[in-house]
Protein backbone atom coordinates (compact mmCIF):
# COMPACT_ATOMS: atom_id res chain seq x y z
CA UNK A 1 127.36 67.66 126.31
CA UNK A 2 130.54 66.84 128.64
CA UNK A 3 130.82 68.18 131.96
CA UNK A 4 134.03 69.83 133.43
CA UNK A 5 135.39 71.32 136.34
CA UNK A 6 137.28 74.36 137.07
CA UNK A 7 140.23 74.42 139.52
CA UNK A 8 140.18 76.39 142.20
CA UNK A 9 142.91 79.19 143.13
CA UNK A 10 142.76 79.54 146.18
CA UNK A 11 144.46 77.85 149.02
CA UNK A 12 147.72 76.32 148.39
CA UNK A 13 147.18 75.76 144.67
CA UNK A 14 149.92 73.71 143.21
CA UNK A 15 149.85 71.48 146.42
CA UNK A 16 146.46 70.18 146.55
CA UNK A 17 146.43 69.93 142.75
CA UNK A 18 147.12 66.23 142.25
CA UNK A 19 144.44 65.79 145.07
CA UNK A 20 141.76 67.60 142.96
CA UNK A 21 143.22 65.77 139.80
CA UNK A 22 142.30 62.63 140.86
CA UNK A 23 139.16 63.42 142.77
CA UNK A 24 138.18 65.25 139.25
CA UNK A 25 138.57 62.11 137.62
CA UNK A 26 136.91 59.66 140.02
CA UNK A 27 133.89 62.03 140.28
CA UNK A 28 133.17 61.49 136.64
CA UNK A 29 134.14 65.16 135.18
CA UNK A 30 135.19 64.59 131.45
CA UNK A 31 137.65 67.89 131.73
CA UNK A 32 139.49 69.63 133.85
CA UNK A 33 139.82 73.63 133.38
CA UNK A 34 142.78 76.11 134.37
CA UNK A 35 142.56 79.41 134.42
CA UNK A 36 145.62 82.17 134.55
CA UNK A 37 144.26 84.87 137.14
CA UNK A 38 146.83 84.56 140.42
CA UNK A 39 148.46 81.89 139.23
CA UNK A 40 150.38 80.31 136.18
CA UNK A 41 148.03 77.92 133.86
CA UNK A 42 150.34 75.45 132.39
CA UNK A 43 151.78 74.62 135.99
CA UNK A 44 149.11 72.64 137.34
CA UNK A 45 148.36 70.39 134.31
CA UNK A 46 151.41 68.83 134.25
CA UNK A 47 151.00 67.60 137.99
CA UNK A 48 147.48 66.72 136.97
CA UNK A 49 148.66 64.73 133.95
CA UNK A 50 150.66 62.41 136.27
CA UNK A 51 147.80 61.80 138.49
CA UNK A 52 145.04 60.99 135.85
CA UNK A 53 144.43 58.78 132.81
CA UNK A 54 141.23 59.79 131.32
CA UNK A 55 139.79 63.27 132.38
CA UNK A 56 140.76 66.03 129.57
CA UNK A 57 142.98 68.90 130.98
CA UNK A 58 142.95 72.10 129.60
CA UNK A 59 143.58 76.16 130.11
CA UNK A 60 140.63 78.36 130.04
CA UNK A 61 142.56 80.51 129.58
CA UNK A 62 146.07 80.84 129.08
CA UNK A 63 147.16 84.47 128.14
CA UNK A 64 148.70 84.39 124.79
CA UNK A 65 150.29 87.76 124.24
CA UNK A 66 152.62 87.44 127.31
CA UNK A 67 154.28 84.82 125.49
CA UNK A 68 156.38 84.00 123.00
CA UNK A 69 154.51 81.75 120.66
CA UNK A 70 157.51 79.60 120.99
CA UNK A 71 157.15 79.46 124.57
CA UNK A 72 153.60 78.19 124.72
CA UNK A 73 155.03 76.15 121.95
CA UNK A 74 157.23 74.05 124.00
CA UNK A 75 154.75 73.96 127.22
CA UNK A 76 151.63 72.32 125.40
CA UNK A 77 154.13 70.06 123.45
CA UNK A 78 155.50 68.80 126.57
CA UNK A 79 151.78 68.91 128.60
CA UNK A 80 150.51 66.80 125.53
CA UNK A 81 153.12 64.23 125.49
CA UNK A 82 153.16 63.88 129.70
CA UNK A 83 148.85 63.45 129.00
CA UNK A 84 148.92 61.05 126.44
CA UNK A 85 146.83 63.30 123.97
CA UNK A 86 144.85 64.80 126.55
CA UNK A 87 145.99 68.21 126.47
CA UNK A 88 143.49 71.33 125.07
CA UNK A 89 145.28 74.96 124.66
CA UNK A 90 142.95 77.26 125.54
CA UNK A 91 144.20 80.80 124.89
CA UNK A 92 143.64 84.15 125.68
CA UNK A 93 144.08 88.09 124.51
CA UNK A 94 143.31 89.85 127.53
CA UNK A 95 143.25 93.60 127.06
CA UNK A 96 145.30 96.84 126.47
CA UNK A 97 146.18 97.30 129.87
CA UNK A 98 146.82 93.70 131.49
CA UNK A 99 149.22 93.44 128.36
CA UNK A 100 151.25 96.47 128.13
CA UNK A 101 150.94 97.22 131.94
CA UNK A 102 151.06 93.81 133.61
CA UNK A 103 153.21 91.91 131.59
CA UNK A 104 155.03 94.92 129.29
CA UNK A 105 154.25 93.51 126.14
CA UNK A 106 153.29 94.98 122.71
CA UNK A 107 149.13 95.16 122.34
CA UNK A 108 147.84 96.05 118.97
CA UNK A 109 145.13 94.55 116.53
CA UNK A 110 144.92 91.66 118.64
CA UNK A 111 142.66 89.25 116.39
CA UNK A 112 145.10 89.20 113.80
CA UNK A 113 147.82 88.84 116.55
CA UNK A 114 146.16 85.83 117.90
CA UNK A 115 145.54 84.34 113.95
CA UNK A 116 149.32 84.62 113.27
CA UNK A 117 150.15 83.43 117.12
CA UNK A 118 147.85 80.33 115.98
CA UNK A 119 149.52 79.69 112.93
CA UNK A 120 153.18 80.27 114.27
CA UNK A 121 152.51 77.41 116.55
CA UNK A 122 151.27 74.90 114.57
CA UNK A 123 154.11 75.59 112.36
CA UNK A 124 156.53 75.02 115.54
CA UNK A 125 154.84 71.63 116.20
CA UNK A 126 155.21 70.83 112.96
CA UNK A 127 158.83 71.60 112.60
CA UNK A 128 158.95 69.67 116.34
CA UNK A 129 157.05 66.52 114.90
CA UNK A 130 158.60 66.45 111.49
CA UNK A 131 162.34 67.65 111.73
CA UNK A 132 161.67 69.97 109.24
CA UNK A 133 163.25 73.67 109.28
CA UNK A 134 161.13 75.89 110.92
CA UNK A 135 160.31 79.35 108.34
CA UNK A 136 157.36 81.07 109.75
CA UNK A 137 157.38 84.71 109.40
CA UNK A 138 154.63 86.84 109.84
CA UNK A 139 153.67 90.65 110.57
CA UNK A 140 154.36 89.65 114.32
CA UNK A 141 155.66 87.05 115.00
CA UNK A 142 159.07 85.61 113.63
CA UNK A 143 160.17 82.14 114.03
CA UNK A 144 163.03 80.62 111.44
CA UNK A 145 166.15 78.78 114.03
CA UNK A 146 165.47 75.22 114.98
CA UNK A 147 168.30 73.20 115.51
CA UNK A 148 168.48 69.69 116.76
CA UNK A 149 169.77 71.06 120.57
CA UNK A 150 166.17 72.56 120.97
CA UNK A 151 164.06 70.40 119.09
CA UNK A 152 162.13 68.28 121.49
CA UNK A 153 161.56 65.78 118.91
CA UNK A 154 158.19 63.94 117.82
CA UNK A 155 155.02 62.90 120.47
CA UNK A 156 152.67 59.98 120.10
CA UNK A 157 149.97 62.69 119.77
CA UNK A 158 150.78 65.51 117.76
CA UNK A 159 147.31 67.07 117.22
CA UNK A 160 147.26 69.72 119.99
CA UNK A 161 143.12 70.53 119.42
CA UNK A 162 143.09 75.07 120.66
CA UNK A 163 140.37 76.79 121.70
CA UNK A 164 140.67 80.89 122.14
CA UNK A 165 138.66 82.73 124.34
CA UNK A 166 136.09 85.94 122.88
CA UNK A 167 133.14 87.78 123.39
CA UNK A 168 132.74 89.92 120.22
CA UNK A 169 132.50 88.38 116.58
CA UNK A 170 136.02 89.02 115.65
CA UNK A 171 137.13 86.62 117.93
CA UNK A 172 134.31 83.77 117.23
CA UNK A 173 135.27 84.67 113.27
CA UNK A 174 138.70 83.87 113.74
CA UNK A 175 138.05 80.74 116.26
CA UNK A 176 135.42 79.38 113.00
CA UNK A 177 138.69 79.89 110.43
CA UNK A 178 141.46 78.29 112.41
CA UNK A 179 140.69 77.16 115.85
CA UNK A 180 139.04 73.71 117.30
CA UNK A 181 136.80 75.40 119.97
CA UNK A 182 135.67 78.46 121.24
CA UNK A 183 135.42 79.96 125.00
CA UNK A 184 132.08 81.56 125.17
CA UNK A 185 132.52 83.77 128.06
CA UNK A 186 130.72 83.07 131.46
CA UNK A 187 128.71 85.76 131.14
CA UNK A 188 126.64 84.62 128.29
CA UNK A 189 122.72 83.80 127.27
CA UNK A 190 121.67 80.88 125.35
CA UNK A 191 120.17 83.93 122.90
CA UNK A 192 123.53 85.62 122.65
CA UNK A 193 125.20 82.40 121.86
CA UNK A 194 122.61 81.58 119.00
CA UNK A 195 122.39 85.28 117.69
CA UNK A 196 126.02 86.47 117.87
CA UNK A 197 128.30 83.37 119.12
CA UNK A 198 127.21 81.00 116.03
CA UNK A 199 127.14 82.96 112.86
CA UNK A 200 130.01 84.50 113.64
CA UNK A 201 132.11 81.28 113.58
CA UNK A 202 129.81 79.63 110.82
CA UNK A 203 131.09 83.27 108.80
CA UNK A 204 134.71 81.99 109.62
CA UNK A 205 134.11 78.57 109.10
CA UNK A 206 132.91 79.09 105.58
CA UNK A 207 135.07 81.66 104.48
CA UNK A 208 137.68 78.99 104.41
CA UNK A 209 135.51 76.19 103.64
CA UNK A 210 135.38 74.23 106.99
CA UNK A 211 132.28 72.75 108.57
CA UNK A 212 131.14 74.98 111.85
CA UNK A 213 130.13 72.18 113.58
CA UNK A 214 134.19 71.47 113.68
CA UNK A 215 134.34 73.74 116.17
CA UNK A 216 133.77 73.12 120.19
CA UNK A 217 131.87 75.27 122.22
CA UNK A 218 132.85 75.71 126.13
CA UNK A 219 131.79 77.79 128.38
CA UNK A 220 131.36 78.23 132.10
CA UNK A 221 128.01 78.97 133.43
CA UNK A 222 126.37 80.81 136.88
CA UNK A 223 124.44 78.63 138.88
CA UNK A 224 121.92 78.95 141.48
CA UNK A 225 121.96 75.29 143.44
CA UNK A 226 120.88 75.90 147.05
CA UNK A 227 118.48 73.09 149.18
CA UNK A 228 116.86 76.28 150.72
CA UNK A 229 115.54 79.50 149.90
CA UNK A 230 117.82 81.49 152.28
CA UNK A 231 121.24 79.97 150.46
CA UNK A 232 119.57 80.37 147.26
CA UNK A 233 118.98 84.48 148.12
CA UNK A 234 122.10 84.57 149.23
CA UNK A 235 123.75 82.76 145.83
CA UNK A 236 121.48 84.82 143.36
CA UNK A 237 122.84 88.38 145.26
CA UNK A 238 126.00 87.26 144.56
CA UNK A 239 125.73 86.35 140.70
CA UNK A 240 123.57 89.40 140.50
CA UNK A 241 126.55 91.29 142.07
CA UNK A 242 128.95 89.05 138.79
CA UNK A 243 126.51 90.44 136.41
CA UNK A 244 126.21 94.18 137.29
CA UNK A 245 130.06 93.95 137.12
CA UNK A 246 130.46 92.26 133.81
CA UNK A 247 127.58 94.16 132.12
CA UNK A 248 129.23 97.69 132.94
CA UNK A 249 132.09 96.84 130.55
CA UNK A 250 131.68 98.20 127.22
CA UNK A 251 133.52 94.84 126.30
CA UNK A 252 130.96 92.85 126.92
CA UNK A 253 128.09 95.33 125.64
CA UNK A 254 127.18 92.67 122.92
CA UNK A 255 125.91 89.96 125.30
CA UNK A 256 123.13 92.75 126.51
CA UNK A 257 122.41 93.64 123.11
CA UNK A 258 120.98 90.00 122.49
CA UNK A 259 118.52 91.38 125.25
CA UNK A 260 118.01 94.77 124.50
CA UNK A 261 119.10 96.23 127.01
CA UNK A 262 122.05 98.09 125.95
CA UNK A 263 121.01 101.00 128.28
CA UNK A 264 121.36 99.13 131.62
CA UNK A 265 124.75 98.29 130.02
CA UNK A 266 125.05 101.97 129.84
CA UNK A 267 124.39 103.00 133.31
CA UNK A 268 126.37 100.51 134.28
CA UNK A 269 129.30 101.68 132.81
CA UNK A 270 128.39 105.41 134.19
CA UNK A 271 128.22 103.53 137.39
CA UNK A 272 131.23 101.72 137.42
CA UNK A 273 133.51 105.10 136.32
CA UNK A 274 131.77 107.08 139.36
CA UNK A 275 133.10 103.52 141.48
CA UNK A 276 129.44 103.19 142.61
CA UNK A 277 129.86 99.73 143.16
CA UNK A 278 127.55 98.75 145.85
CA UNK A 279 124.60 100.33 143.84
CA UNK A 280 125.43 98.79 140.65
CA UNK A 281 123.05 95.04 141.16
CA UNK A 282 119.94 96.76 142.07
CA UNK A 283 119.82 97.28 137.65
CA UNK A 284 119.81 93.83 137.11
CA UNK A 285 116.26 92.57 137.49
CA UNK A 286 115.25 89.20 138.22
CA UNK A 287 114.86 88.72 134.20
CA UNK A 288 117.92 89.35 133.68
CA UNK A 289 119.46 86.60 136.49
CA UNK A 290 117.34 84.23 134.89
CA UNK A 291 118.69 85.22 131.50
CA UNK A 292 122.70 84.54 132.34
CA UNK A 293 122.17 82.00 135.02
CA UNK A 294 120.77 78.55 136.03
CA UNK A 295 118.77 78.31 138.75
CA UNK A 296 117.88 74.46 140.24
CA UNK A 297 117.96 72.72 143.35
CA UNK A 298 121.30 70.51 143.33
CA UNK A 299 119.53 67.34 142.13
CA UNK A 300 118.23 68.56 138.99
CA UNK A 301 120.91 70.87 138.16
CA UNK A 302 121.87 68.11 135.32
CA UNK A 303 118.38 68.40 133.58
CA UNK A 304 118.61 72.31 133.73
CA UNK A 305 122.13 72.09 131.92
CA UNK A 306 121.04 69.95 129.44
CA UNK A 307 117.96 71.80 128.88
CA UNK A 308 119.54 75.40 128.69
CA UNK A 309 122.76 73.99 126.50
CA UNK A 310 121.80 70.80 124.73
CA UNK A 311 122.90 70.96 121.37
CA UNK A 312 124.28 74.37 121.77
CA UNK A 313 127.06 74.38 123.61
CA UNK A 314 129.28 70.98 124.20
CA UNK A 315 131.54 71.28 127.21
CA UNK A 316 130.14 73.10 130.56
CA UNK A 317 131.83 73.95 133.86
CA UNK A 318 129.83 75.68 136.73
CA UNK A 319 131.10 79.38 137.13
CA UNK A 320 132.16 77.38 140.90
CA UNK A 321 136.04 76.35 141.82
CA UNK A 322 135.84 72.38 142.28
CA UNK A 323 137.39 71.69 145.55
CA UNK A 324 137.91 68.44 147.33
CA UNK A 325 136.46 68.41 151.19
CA UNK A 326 133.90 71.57 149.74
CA UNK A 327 130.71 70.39 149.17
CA UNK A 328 131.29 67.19 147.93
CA UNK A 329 128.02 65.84 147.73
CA UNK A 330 126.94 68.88 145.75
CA UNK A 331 129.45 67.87 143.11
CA UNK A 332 128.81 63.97 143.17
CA UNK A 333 125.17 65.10 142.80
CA UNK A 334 125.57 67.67 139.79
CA UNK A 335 127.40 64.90 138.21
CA UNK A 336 125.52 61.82 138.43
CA UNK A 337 122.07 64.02 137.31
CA UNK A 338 124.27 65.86 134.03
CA UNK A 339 125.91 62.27 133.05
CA UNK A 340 122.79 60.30 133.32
């Protein structure tokens, strides 16, 4: 199981990013995670690729569907070729509204969207890599002009691994046919992962005769880490607070059904539509904390990871922003007790 870190997004962002890079890498983290909330995802890696030489950078997530596939094409070409082969496109759907509101793009059937999108890259790499003409045409997306003015020409490492992001088995289906990893979303349960999470992908997996175990899981988890009982109230009100939020979408109604407790889900949602937001965390019991997050003191948060995920999932990031000067020793302790 490989640890990573998450980049922060606050602050000044793109300025302290080579700082975290390298600090990332010293500390021991095997990746390094972007995510595309305030700020672009591609635009840090490529800073972070000329400060490092080992640690894996990826996006968790990128948002597909406000691209053009060719677009996130030529971005993870170049981000692979600037990291040596350390590069990992992680990709997103988002929903309805983000697309056609936020970015005015077309939304519709968005697994097979994100299959062809999948497929319409790897045939633009190959094209890239091979200097062969480029005839991919799909329901969606259509991509048949290459010419040597916009061909970037062949990398050292042309195997770009991508992971998509999901929640529901559509998603894990499609990441099990076509995909080298999987985003299981933070707000997860080792039971959800095992009942929904895994067959779903082993379903996709063998419907085109691939081995599951080809593809990655990733996933970001909660964590409770506090040397005192007053921090650690204070940290479990908060995730409690994360929880009541994501369990009152019907979105992620799935993850409660591993539980069963759909209703809570329910009231939640009833909740969250009358903007009774303040009253929402007093539904999620103390079972359920302990059911979606870790809860440790700092130096055996490693043993509680490995515990939890061993064998199940194979790349975790605390549900925490790693930043440089904040709680250091935290961090240098988390690592040291996961790695050893």
């Amino acid at each position: 199981m490989k640890l990573d870190a998450a980049l922060g997004t606050e602050g000044k962002y793109l300025k302290e990013v080579d700082r975290s890079a390298r600090a990332a890498e010293d500390l021991g983290f095997a990746g390094l995670w972007t995510s595309e909330t305030k700020h672009d995802a591609f635009l840090p890696l490529a800073i972070a690729a000329k400060e490092t030489r080992q640690i894996e950078l990826g996006t968790s997530v990128a948002i597909a569907f406000s691209r053009s596939p060719m677009e996130t094409a030529q971005t993870a070409w170049d981000l692979q070729d600037l990291s040596d082969g350390r590069f990992v496109l992680g990709l997103g759907t988002q929903v309805k509204a983000h697309i056609t509101r936020r970015f005015s793009m077309p939304w519709g059937r968005p697994a097979a969207r994100l299959r062809e999108y999948i497929l319409a890259l790897r045939a633009i790499w190959e094209s890239f890599q091979g200097g062969r003409s480029l005839q991919f045409e799909g329901e969606f997306y259509r991509h048949t002009l290459m010419t040597p003015f916009f061909d970037p020409g062949p990398i050292e490492h042309p195997e770009i691994p991508v992971y998509i992001a999901g929640v529901n088995t559509r998603l894990a289906r499609l990441a099990g046919e076509i995909c080298d990893g999987f985003h299981v979303h933070p707000f997860h349960s080792p039971e959800y992962v095992r009942q929904t999470v895994e067959p779903a992908i082993a379903e996709g997996a063998e419907g085109v005769g691939r081995n599951p175990e080809e593809v990655s899981l990733a996933t970001s988890a909660f964590v409770i880490a506090a040397e005192n009982e007053e921090k650690a109230t204070e940290q479990r009100e908060s995730i409690r607070s994360q929880i009541s939020f994501y369990a009152s979408t019907p979105t992620y109604r799935t993850v409660l059904e591993a539980h069963g407790w759909e209703e809570v889900g329910e009231r939640l949602g009833t909740m969250a539509r009358e903007k009774k937001w303040r009253e929402m965390p007093a539904l999620i019991t103390d079972e359920m904390v302990a059911a979606f997050a870790v809860e440790a003191v700092p130096d055996e948060i490693g043993p509680a990871l490995r515990e939890r995920y061993e064998g199940l999932i194979d790349r975790v990031a605390l549900y925490l922003p790693f930043v440089p000067g904040e709680r250091d020793e935290f961090w240098q302790t988390v690592v040291e007790s996961t790695t050893a």
